[in-house]
N, C-alpha and C. Protein backbone atom coordinates (compact mmCIF):
# COMPACT_ATOMS: atom_id res chain seq x y z
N UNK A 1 117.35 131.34 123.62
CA UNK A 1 116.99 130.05 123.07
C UNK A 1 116.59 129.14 124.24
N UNK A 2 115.47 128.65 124.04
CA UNK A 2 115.02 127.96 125.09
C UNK A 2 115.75 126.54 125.29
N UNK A 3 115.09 125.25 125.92
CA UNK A 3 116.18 123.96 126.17
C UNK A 3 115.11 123.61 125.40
N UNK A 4 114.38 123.62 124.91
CA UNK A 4 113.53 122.65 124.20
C UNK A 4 113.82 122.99 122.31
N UNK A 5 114.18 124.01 122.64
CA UNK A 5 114.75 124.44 120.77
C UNK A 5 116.12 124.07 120.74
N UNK A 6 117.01 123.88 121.60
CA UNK A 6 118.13 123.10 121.82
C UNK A 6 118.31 121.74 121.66
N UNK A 7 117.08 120.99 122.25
CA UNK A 7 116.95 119.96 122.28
C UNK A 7 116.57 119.55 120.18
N UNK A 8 115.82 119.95 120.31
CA UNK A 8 115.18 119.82 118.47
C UNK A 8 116.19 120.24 117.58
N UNK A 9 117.48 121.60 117.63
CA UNK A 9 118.35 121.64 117.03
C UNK A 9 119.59 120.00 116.92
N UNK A 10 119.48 119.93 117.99
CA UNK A 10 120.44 118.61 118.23
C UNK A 10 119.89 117.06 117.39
N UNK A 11 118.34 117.13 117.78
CA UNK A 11 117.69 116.02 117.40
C UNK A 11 117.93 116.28 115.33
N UNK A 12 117.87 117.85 115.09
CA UNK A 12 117.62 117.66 113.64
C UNK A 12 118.72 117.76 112.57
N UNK A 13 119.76 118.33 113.69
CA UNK A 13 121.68 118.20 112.96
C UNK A 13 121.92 117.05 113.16
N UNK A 14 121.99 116.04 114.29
CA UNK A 14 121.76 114.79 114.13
C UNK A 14 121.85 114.03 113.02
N UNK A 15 120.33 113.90 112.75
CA UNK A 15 119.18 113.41 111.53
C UNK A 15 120.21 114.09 110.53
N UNK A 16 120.89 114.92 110.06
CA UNK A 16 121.40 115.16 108.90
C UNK A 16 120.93 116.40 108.22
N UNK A 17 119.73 117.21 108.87
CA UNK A 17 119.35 118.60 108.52
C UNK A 17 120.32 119.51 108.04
N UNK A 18 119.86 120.11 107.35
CA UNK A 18 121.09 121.75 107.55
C UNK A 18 120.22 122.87 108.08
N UNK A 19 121.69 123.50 108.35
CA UNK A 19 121.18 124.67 109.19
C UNK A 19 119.53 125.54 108.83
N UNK A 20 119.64 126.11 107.44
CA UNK A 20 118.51 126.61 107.10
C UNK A 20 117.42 125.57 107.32
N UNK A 21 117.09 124.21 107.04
CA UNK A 21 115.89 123.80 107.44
C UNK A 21 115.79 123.95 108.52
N UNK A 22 116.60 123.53 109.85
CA UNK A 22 116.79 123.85 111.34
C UNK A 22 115.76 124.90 111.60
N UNK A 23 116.62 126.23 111.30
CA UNK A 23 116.46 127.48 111.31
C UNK A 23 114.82 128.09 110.81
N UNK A 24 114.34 127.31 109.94
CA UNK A 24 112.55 127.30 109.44
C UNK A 24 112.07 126.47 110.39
N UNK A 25 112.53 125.52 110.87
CA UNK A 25 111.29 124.56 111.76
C UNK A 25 111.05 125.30 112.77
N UNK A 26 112.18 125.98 113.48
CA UNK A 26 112.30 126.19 114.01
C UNK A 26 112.19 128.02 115.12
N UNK A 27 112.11 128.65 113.37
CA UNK A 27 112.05 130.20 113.88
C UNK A 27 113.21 130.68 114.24
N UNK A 28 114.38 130.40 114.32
CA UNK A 28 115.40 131.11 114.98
C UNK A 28 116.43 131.23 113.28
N UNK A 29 117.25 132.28 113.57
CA UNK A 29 117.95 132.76 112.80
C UNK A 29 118.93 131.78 112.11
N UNK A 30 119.02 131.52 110.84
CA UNK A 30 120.74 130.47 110.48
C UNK A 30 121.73 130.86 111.55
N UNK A 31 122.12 131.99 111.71
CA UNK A 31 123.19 132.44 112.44
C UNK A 31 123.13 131.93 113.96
N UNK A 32 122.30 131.75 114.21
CA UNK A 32 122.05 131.37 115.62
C UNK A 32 122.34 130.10 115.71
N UNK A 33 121.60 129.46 114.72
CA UNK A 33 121.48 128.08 114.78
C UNK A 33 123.13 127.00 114.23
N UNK A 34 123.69 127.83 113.38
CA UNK A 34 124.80 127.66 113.15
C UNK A 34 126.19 127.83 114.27
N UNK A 35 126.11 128.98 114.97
CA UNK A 35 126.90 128.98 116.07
C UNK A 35 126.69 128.03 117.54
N UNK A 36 125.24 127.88 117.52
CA UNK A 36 125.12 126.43 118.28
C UNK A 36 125.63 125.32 118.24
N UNK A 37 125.51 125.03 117.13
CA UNK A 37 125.68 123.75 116.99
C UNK A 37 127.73 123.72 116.76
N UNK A 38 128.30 125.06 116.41
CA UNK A 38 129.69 125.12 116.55
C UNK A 38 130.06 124.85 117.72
N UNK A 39 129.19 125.61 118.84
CA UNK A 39 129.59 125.38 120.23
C UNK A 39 129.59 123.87 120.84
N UNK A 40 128.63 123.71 120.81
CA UNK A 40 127.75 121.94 120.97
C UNK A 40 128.76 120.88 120.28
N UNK A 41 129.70 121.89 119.19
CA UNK A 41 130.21 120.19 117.99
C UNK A 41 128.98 119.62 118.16
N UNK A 42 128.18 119.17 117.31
CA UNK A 42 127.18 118.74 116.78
C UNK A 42 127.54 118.65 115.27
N UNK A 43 127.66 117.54 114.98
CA UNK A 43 127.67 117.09 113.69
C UNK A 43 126.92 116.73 112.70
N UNK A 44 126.53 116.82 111.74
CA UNK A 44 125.45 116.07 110.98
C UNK A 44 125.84 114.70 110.58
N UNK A 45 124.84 113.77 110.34
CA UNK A 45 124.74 112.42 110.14
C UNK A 45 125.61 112.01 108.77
N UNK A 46 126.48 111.04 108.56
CA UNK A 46 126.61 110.77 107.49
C UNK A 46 125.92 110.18 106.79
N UNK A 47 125.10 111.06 105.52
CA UNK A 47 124.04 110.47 105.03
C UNK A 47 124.82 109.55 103.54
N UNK A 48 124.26 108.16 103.59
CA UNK A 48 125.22 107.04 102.50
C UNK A 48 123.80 107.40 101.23
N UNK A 49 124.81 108.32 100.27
CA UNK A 49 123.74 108.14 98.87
C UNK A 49 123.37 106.97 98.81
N UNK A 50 124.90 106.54 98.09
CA UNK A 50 124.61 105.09 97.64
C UNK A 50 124.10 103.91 97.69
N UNK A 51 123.14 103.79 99.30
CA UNK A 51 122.92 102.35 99.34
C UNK A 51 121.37 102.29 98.99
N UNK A 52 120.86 101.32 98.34
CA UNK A 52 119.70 101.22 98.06
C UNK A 52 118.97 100.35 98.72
N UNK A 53 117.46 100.47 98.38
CA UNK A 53 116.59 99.59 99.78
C UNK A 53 115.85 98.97 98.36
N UNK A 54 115.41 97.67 98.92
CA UNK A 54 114.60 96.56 98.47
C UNK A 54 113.14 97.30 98.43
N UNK A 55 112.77 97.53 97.17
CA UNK A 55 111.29 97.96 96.70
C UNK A 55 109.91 97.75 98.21
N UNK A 56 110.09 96.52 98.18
CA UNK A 56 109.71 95.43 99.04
C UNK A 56 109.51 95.43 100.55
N UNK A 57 110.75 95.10 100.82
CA UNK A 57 110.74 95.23 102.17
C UNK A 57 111.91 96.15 103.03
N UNK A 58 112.45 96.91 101.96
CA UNK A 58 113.30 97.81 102.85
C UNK A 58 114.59 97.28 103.00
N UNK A 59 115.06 96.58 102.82
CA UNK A 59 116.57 95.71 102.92
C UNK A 59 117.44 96.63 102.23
N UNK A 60 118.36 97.12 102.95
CA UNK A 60 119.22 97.36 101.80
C UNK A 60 120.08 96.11 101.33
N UNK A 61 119.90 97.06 99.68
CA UNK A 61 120.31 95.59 98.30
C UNK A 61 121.94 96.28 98.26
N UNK A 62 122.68 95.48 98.38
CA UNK A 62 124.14 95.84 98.03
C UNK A 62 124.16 95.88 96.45
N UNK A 63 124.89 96.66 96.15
CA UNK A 63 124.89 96.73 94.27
C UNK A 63 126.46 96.30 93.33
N UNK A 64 126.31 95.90 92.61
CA UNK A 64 127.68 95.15 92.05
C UNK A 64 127.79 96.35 91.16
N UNK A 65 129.16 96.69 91.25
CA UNK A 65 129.25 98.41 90.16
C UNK A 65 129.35 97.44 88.77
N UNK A 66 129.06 98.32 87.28
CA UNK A 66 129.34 98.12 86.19
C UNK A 66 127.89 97.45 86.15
N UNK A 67 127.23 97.02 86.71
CA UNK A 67 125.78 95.87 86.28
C UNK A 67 124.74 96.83 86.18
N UNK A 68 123.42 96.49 86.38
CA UNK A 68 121.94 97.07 86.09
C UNK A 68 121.82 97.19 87.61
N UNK A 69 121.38 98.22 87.86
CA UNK A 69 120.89 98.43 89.69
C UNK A 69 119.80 97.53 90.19
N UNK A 70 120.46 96.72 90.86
CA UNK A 70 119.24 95.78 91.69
C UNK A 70 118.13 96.71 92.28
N UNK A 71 116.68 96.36 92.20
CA UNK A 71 115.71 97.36 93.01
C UNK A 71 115.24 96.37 94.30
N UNK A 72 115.69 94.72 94.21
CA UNK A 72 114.67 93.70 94.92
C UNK A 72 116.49 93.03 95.99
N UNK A 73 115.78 92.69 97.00
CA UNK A 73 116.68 91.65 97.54
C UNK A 73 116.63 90.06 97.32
N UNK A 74 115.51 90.02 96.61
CA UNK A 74 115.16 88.35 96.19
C UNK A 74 114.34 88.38 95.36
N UNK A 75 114.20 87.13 94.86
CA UNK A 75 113.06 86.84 93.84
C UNK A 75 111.78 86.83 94.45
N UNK A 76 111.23 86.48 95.92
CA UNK A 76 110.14 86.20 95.97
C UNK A 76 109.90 88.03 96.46
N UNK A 77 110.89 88.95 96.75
CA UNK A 77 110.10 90.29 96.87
C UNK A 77 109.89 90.72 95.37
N UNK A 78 111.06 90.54 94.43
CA UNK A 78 110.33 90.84 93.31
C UNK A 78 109.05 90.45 92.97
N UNK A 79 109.01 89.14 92.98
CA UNK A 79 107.18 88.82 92.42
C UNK A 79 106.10 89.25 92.99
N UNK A 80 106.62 89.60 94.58
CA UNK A 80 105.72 90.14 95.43
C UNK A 80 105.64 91.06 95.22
N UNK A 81 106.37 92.16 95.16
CA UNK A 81 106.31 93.77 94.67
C UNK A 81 105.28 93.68 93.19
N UNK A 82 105.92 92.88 92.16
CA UNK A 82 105.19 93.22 90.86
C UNK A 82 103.90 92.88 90.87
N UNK A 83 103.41 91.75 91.32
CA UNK A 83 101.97 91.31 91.81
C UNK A 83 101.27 92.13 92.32
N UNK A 84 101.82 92.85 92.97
CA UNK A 84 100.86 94.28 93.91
C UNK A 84 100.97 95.39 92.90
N UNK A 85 101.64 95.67 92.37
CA UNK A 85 101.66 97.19 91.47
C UNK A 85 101.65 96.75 90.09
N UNK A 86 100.30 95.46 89.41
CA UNK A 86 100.61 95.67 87.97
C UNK A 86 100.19 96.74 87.92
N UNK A 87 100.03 97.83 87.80
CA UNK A 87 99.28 99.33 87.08
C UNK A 87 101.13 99.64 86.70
N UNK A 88 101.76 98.96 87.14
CA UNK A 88 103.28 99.76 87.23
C UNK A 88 103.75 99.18 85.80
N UNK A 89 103.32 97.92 85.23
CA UNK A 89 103.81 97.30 84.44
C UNK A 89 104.17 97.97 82.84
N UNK A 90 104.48 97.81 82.36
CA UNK A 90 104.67 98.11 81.09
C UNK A 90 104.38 97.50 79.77
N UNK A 91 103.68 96.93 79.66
CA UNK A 91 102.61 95.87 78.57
C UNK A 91 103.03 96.59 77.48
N UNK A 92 104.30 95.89 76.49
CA UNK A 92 104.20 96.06 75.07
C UNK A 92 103.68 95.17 73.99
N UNK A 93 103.93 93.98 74.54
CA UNK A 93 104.16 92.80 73.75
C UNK A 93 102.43 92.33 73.62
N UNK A 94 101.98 92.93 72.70
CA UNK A 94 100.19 92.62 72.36
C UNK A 94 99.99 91.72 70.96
N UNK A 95 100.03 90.94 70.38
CA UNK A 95 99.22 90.61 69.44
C UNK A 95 98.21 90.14 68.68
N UNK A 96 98.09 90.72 67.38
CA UNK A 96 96.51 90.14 66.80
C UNK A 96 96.66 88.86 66.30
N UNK A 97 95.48 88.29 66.35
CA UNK A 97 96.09 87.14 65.76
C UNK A 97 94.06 86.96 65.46
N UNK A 98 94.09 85.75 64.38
CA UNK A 98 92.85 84.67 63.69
C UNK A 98 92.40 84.08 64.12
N UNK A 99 91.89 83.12 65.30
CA UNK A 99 91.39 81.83 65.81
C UNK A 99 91.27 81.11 64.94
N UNK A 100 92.16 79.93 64.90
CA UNK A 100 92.54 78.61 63.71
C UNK A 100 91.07 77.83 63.67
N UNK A 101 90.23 77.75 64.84
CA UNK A 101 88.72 77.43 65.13
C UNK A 101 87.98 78.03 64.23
N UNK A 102 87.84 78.85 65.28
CA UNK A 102 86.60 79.96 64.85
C UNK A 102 86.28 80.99 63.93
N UNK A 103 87.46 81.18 63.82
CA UNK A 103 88.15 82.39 62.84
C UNK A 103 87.58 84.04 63.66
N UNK A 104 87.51 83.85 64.84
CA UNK A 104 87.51 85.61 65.32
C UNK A 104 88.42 86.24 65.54
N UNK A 105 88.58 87.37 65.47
CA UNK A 105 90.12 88.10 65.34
C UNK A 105 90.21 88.20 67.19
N UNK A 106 91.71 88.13 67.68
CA UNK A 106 91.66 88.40 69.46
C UNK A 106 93.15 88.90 69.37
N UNK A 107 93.45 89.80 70.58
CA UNK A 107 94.90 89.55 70.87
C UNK A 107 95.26 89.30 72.16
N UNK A 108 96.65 88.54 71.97
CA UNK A 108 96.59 87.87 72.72
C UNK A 108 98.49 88.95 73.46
N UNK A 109 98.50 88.33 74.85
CA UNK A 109 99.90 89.22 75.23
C UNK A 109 100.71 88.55 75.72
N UNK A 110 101.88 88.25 75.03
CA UNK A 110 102.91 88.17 75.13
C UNK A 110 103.72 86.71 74.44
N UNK A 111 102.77 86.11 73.85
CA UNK A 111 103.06 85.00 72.89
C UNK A 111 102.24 85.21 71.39
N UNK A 112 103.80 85.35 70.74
CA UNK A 112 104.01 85.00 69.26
C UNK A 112 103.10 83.77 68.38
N UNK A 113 102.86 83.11 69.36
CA UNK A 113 102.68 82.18 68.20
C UNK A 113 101.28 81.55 68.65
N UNK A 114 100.59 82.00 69.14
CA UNK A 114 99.28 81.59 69.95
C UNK A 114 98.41 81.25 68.22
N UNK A 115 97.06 80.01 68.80
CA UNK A 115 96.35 79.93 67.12
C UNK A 115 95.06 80.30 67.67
N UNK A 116 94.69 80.07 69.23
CA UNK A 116 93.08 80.07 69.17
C UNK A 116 92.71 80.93 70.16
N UNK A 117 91.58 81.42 70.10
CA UNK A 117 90.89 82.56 71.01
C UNK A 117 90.68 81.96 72.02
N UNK A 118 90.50 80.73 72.69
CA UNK A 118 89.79 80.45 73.51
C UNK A 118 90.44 78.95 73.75
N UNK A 119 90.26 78.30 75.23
CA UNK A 119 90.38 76.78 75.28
C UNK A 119 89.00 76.08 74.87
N UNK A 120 87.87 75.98 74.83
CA UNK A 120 86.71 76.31 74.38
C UNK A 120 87.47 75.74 72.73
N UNK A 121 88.13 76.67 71.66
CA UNK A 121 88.43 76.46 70.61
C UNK A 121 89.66 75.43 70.18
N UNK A 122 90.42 75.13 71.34
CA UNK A 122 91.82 74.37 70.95
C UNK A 122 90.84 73.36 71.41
N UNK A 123 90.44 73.07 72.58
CA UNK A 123 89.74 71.83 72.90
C UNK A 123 88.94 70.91 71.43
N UNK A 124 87.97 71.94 70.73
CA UNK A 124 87.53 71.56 69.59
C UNK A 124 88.26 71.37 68.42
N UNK A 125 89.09 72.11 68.16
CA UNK A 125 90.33 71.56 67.21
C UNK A 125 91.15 70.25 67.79
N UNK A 126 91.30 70.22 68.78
CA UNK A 126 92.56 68.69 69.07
C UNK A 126 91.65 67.44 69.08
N UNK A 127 90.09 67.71 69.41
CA UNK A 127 89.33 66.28 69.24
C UNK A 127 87.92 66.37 68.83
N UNK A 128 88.36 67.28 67.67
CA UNK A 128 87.37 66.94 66.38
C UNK A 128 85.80 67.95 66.84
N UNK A 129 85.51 68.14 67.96
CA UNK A 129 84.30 69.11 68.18
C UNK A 129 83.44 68.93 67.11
N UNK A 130 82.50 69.85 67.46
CA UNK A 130 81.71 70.48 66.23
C UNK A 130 81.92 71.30 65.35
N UNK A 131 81.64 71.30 63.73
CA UNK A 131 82.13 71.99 63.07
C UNK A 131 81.52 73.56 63.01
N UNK A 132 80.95 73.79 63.89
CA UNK A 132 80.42 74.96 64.03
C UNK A 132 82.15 76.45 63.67
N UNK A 133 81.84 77.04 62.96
CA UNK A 133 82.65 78.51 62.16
C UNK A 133 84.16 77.54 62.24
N UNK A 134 84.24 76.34 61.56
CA UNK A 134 85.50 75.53 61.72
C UNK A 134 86.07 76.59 60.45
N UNK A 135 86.98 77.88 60.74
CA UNK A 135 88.08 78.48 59.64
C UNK A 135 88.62 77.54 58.95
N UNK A 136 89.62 76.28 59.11
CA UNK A 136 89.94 75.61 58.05
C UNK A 136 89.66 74.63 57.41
N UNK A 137 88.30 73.96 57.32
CA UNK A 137 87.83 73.00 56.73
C UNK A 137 86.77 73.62 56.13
């Protein structure tokens, strides 16, 4: 075993490897690589499942047990994270709705109670416009 495969065994038990990945990067036998590192005491890393990192910026987020798993360390990485990945979003909330104006069918997302397709159309409903396709008069 050369000092330079010595050196990379150390660097990758370290890091938290096991033997068999070692042993593939590396070409040398489990057995080999396992009695090295017995000799050496060489330990592997204690790797922490549990702690989680901020979507964002990498922080690890401490987590309160019994709650919903935090993914953000703050509000402004959340908005920042979601702003960059809408494709990630999950858009249920769609509806159809009438234009109280115009009467064209539109939908609109994420409000219940919307009346007009357009500002264009509320503008003309709140101060009288033209009656051009006026639906309720």
């Amino acid at each position: 075993m050369t000092e330079s495969q010595k050196t990379e065994i150390r660097k990758h038990r370290t890091c938290g490897m096991s033997y068999k990945a070692i042993a593939q990067m590396t070409g040398i036998s489990v057995g080999t690589v396992k009695a090295f590192c017995s000799r050496e005491r060489i330990a592997p890393a204690k790797i922490q499942y549990d702690v989680h990192h901020c979507l964002c910026c990498g922080i690890p987020v401490e987590q309160n047990e019994g709650r919903k798993e935090k993914k953000f360390c703050s509000d402004s990485c959340r908005m920042k994270w979601w702003n960059s990945h809408l494709d990630q979003v999950n858009r249920k909330t769609f509806y159809e709705f009438k234009c109280a104006w115009c009467g064209r069918k539109f939908t609109a997302y994420g409000n219940a109670h919307r009346k007009y397709c357009s500002r264009e159309c509320f503008g003309n409903a709140r101060c009288g416009g033209d009656n051009f396709g006026n639906a309720e008069k």
